[in-house]
C-alpha atoms as a PDB file:
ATOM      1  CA  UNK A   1       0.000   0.000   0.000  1.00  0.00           C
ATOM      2  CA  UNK A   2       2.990   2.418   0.778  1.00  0.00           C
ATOM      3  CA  UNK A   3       4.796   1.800  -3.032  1.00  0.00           C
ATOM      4  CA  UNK A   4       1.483   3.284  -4.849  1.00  0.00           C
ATOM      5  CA  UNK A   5       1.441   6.373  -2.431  1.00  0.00           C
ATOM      6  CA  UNK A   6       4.939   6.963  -3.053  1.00  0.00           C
ATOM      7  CA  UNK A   7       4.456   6.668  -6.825  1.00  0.00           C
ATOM      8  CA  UNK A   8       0.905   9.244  -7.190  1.00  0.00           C
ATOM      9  CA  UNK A   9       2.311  11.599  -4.634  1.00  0.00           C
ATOM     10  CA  UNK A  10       5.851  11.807  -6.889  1.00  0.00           C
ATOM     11  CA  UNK A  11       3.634  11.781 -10.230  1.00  0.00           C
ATOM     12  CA  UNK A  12       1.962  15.077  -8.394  1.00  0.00           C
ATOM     13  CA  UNK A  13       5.335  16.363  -8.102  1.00  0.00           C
ATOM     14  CA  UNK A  14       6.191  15.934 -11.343  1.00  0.00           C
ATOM     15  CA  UNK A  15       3.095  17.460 -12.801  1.00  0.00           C
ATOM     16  CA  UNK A  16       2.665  20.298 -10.286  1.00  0.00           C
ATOM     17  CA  UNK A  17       6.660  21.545 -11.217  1.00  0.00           C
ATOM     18  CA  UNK A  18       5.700  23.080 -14.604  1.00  0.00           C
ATOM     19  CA  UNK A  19       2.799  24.675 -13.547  1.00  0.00           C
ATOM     20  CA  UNK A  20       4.556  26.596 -10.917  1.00  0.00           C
ATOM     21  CA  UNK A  21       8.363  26.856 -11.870  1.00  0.00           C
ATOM     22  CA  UNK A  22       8.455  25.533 -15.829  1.00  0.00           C
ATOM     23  CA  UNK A  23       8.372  27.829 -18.583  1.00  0.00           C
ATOM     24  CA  UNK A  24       5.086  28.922 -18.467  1.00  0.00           C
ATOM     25  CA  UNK A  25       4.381  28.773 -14.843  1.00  0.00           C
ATOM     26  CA  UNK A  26       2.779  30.794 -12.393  1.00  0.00           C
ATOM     27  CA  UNK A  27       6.010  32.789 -11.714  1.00  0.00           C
ATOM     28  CA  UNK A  28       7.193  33.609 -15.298  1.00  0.00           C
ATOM     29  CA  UNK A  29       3.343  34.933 -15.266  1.00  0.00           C
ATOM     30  CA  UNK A  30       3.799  37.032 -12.273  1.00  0.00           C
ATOM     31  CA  UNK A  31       7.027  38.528 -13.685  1.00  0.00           C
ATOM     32  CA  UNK A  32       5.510  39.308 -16.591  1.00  0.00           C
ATOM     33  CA  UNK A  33       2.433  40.633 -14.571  1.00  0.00           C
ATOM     34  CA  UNK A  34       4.580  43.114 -12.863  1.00  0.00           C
ATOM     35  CA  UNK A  35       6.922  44.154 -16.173  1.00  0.00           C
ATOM     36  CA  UNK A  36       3.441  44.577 -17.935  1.00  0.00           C
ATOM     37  CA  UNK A  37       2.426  47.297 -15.442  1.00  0.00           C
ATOM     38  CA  UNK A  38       5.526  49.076 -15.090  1.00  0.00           C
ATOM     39  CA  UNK A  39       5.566  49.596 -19.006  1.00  0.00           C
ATOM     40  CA  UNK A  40       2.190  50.739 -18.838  1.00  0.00           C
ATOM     41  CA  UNK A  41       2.716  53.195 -16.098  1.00  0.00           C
ATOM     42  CA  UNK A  42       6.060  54.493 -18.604  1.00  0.00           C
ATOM     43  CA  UNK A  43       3.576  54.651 -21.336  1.00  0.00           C
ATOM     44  CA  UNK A  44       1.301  56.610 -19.398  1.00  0.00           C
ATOM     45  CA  UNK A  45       3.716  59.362 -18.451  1.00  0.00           C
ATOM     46  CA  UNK A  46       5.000  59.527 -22.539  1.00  0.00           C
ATOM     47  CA  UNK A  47       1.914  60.215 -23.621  1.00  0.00           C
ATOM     48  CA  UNK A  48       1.117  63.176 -21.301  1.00  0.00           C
ATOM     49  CA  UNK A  49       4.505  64.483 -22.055  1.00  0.00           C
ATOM     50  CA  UNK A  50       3.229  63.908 -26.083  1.00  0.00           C
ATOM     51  CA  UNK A  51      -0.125  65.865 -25.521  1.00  0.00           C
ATOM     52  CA  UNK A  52       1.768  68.756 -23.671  1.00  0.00           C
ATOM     53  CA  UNK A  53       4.165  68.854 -26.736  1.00  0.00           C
ATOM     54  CA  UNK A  54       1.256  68.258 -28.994  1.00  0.00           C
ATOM     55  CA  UNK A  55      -0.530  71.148 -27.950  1.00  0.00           C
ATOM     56  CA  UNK A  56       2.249  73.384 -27.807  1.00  0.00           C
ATOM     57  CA  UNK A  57       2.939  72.712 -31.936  1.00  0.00           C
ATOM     58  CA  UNK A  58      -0.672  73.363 -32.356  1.00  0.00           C
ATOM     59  CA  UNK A  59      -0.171  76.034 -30.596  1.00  0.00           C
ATOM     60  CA  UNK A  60       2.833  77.553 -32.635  1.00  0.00           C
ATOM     61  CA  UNK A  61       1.247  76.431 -35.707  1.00  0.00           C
ATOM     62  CA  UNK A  62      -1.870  78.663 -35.565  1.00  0.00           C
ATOM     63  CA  UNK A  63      -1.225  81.475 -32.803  1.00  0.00           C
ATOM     64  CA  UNK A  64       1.390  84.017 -32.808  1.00  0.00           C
ATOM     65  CA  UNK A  65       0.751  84.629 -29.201  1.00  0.00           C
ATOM     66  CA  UNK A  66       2.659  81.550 -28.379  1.00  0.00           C
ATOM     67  CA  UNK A  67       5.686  82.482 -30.666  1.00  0.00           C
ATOM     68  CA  UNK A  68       5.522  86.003 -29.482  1.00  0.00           C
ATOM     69  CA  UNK A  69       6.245  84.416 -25.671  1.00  0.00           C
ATOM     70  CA  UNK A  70       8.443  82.519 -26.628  1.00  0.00           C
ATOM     71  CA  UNK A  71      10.545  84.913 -28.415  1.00  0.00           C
ATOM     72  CA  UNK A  72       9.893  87.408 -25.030  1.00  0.00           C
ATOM     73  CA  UNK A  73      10.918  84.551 -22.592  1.00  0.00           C
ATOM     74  CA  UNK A  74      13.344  81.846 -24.145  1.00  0.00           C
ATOM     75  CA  UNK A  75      15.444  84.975 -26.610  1.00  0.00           C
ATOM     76  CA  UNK A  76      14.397  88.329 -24.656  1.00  0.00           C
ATOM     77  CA  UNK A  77      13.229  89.762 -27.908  1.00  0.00           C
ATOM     78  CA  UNK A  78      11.442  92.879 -27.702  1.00  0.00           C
ATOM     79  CA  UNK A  79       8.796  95.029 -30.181  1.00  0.00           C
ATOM     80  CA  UNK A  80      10.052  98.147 -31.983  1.00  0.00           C
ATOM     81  CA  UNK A  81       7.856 100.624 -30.293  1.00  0.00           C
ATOM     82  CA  UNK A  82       8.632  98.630 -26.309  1.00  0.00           C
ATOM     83  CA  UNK A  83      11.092  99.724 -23.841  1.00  0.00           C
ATOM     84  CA  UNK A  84      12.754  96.827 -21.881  1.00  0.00           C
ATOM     85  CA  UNK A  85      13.340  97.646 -18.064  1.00  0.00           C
ATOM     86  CA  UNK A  86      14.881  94.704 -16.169  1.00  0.00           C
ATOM     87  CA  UNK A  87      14.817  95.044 -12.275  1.00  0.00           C
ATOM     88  CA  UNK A  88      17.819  93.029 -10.660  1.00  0.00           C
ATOM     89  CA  UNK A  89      16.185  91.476  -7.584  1.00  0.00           C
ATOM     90  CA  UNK A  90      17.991  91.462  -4.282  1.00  0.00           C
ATOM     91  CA  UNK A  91      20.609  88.935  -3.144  1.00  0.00           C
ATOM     92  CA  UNK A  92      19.494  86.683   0.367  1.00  0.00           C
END
């Protein structure tokens, strides 16, 4: 009675190893899982950071308000008729 115990509970074993630790087993799945979801959360911050750029060449396309800031802010271009006054600010 002891030999066919032996033999089913090591025929378990066998079968139970490549569900669990084979090639396809429940921890390649949970690796992948977690991969899976930190991809995901990368592709979530690209594609704000595409709609903000997206925007802002619609933006430049259509409106020369947002050149005109840009050319104020990034160059420190100024209009013919304008007077620049820069005020240095104090030290701490």
């Amino acid at each position: 009675m002891r030999w066919p115990t032996l033999a089913l509970l090591a025929l378990i074993a066998l079968l139970q190893y490549p569900l669990w630790l084979g090639k396809g087993g429940w921890l390649r799945v949970w690796e992948v899982d977690r991969q899976l979801e930190a991809q995901r959360e990368l592709n979530r911050k690209l594609e704000n950071r595409n709609a903000g750029l997206d925007a802002e060449v619609r933006d430049l396309k259509t409106g020369y308000d947002a050149i005109e800031e840009r050319a104020r802010f990034e160059l420190g271009l100024i209009k013919p008729d304008e007077v620049f006054v820069q005020v240095p600010q104090k030290q701490p």
